[in-house]
N, C-alpha and C. Protein backbone atom coordinates (compact mmCIF):
# COMPACT_ATOMS: atom_id res chain seq x y z
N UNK A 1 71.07 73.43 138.25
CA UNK A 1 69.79 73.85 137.70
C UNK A 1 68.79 72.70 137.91
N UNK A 2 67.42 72.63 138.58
CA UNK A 2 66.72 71.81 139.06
C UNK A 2 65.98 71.48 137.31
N UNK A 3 65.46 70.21 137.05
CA UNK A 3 65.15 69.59 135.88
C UNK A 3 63.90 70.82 135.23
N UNK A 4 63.82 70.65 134.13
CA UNK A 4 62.83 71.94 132.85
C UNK A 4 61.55 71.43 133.77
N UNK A 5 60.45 72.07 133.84
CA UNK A 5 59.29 72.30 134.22
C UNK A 5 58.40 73.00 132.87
N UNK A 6 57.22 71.94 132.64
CA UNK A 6 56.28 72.72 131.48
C UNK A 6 55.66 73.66 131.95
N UNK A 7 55.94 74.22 133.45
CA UNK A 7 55.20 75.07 133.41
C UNK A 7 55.91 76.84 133.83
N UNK A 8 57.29 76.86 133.16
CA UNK A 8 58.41 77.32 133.36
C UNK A 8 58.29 77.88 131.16
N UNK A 9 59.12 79.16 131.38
CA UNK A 9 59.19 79.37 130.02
C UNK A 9 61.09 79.42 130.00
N UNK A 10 61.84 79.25 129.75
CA UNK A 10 63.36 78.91 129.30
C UNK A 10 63.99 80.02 128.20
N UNK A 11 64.85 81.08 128.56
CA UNK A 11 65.54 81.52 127.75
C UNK A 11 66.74 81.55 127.51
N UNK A 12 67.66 81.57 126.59
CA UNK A 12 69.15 81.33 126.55
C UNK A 12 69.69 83.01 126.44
N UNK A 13 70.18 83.29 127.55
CA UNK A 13 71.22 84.76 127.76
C UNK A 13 72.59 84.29 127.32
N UNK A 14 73.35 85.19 125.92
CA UNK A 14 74.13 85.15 125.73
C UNK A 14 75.54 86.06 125.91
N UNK A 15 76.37 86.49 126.77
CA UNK A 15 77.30 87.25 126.50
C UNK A 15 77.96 87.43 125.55
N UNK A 16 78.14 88.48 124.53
CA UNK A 16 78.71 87.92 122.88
C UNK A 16 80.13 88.47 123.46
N UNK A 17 80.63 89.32 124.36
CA UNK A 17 81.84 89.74 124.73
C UNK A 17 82.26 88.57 125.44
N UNK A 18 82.11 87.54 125.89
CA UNK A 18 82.68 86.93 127.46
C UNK A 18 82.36 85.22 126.23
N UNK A 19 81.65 85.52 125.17
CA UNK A 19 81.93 84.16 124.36
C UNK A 19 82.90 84.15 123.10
N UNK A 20 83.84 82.73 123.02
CA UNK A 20 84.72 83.33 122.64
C UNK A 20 84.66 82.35 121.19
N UNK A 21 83.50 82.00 121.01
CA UNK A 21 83.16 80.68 119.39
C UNK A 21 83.40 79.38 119.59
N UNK A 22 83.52 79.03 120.66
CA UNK A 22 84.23 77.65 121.02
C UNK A 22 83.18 76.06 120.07
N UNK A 23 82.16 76.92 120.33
CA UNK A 23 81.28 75.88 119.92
C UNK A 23 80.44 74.69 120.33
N UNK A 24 80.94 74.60 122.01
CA UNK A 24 80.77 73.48 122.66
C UNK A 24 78.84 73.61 123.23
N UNK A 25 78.57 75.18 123.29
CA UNK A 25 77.05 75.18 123.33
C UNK A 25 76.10 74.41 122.11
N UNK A 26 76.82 75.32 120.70
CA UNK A 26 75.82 74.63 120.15
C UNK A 26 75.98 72.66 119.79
N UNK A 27 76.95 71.99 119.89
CA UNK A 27 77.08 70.80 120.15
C UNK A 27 76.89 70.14 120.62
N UNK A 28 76.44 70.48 121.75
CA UNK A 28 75.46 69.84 122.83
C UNK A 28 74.37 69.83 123.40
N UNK A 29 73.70 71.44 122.44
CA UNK A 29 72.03 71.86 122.49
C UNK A 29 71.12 70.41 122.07
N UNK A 30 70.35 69.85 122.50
CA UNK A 30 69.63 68.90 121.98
C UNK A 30 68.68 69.43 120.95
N UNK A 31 68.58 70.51 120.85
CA UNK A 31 67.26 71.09 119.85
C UNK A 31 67.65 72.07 118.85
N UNK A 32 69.17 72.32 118.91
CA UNK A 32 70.02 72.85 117.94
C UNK A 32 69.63 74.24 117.67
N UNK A 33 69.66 75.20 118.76
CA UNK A 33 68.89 76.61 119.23
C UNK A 33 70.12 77.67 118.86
N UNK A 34 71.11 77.19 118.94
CA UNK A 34 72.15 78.05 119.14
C UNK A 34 73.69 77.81 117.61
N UNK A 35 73.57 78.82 117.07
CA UNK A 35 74.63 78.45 115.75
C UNK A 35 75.62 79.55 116.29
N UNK A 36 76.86 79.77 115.41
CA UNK A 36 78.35 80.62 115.87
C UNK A 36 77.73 82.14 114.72
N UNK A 37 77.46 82.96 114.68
CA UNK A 37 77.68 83.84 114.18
C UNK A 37 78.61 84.20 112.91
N UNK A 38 78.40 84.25 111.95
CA UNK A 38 79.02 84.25 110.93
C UNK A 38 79.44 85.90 110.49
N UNK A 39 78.58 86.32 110.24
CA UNK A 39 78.63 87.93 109.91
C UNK A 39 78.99 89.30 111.20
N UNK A 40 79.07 88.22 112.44
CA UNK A 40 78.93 89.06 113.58
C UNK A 40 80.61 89.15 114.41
N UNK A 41 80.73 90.02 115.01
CA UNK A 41 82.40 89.55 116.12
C UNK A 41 82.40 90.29 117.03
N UNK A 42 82.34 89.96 118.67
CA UNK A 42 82.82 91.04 119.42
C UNK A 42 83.79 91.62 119.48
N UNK A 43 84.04 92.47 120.61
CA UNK A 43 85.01 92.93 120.40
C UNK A 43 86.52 92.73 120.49
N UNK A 44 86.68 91.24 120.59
CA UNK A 44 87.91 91.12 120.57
C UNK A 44 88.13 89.95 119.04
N UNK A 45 87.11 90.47 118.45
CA UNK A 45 87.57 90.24 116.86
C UNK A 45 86.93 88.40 116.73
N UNK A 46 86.34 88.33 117.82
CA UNK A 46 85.91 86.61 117.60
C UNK A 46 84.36 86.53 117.36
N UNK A 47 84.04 85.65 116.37
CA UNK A 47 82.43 85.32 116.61
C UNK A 47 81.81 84.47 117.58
N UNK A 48 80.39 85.13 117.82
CA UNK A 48 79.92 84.37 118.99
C UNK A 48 79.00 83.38 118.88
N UNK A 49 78.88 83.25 119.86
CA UNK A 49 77.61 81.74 119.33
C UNK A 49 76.16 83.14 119.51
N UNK A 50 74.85 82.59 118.83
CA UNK A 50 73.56 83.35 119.05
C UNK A 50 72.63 82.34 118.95
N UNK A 51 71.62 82.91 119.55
CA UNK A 51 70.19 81.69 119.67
C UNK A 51 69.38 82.22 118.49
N UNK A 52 69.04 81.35 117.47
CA UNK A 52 68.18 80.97 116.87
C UNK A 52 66.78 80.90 116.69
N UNK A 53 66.59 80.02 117.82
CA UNK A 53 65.29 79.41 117.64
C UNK A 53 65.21 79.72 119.23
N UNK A 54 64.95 81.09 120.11
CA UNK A 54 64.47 81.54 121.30
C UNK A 54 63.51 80.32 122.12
N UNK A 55 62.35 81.03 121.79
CA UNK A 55 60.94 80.12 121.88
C UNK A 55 60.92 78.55 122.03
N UNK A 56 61.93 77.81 121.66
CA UNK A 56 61.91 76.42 121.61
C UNK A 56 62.71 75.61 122.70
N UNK A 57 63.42 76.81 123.74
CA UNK A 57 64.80 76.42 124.90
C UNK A 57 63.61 75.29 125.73
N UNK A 58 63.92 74.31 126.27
CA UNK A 58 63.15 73.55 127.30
C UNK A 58 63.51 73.66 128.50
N UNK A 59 64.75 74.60 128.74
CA UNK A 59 65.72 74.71 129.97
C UNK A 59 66.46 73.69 130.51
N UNK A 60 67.24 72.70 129.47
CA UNK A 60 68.05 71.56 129.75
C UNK A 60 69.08 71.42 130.20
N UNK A 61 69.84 72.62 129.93
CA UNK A 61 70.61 73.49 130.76
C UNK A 61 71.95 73.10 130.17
N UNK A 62 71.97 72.06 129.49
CA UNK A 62 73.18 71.55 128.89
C UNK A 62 74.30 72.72 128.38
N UNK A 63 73.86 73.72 127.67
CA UNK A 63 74.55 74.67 127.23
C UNK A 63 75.16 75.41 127.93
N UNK A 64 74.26 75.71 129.08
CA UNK A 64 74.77 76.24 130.64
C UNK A 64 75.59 75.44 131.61
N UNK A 65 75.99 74.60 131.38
CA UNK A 65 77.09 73.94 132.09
C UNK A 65 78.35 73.49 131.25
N UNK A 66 78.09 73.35 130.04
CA UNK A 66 79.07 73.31 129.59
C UNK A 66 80.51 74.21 128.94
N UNK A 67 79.58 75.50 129.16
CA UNK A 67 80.46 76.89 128.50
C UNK A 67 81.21 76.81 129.16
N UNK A 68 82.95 76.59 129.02
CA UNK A 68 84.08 77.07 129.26
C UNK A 68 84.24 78.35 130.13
N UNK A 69 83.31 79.69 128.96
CA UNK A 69 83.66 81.20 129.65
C UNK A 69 82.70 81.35 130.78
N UNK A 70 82.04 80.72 131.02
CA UNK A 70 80.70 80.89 131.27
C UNK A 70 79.82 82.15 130.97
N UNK A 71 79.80 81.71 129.37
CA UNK A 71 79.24 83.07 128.66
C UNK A 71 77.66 83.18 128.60
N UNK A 72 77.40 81.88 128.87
CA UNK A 72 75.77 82.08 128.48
C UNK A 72 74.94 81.47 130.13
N UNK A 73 73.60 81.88 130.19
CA UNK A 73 72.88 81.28 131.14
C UNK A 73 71.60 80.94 130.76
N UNK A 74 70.33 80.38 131.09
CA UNK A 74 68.81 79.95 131.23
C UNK A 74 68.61 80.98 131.99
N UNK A 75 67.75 81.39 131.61
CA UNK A 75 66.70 82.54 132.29
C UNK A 75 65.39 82.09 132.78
N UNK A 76 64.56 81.79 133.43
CA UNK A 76 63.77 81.11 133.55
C UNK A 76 62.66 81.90 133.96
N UNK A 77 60.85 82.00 133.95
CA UNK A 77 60.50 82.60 134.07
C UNK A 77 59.18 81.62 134.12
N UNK A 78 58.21 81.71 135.29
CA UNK A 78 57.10 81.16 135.30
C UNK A 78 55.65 81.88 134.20
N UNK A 79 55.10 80.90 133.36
CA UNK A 79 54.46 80.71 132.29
C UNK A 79 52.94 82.04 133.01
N UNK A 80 52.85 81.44 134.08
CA UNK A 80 51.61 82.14 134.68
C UNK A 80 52.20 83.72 134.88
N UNK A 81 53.54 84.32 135.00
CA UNK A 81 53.92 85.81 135.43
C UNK A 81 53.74 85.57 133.99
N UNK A 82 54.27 85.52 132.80
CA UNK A 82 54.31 85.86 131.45
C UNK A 82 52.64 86.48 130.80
N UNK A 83 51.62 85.54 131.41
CA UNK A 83 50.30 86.05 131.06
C UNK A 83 50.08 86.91 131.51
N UNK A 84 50.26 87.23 132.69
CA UNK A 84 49.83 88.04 133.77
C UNK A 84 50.85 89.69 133.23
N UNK A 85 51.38 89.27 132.80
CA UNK A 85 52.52 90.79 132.66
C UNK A 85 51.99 91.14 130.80
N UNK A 86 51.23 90.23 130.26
CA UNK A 86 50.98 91.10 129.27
C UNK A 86 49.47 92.00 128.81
């Protein structure tokens, strides 16, 4: 993943089936975006990690390289299509 750009908007895609609670996303989020699900479980009876705080991803990508399942990804999306599309 090429370094965050301010002029880039950053989202965290989570698979809640293909994540399995490990925890290692939110441990290594620098901005602490992502907690384990408490009330929630897919379907193979495990909780998943979920994002929090959306709006605040910088696209550091840390979370995205470190998932084990590779359950989650950065979505990335230029700031100028976001105006333009609303």
């Amino acid at each position: 993943m090429p370094p965050p750009s301010p002029e880039k908007k950053y989202e965290i895609i989570i698979d809640s089936e293909q994540c399995d609670g490990c925890e290692l996303c939110l441990s290594f989020c620098p901005k602490e975006l992502i907690e384990i699900s408490e009330d929630k479980f897919n379907s193979r009876m495990l909780h998943y990690a979920i994002v929090v705080k959306p709006e605040e991803c910088a696209g550091c990508g840390q979370c995205e390289r470190l998932c084990p399942t590779v359950s989650l990804y950065i979505l990335e999306t230029d700031i100028k299509e976001v105006v333009n599309n609303e």
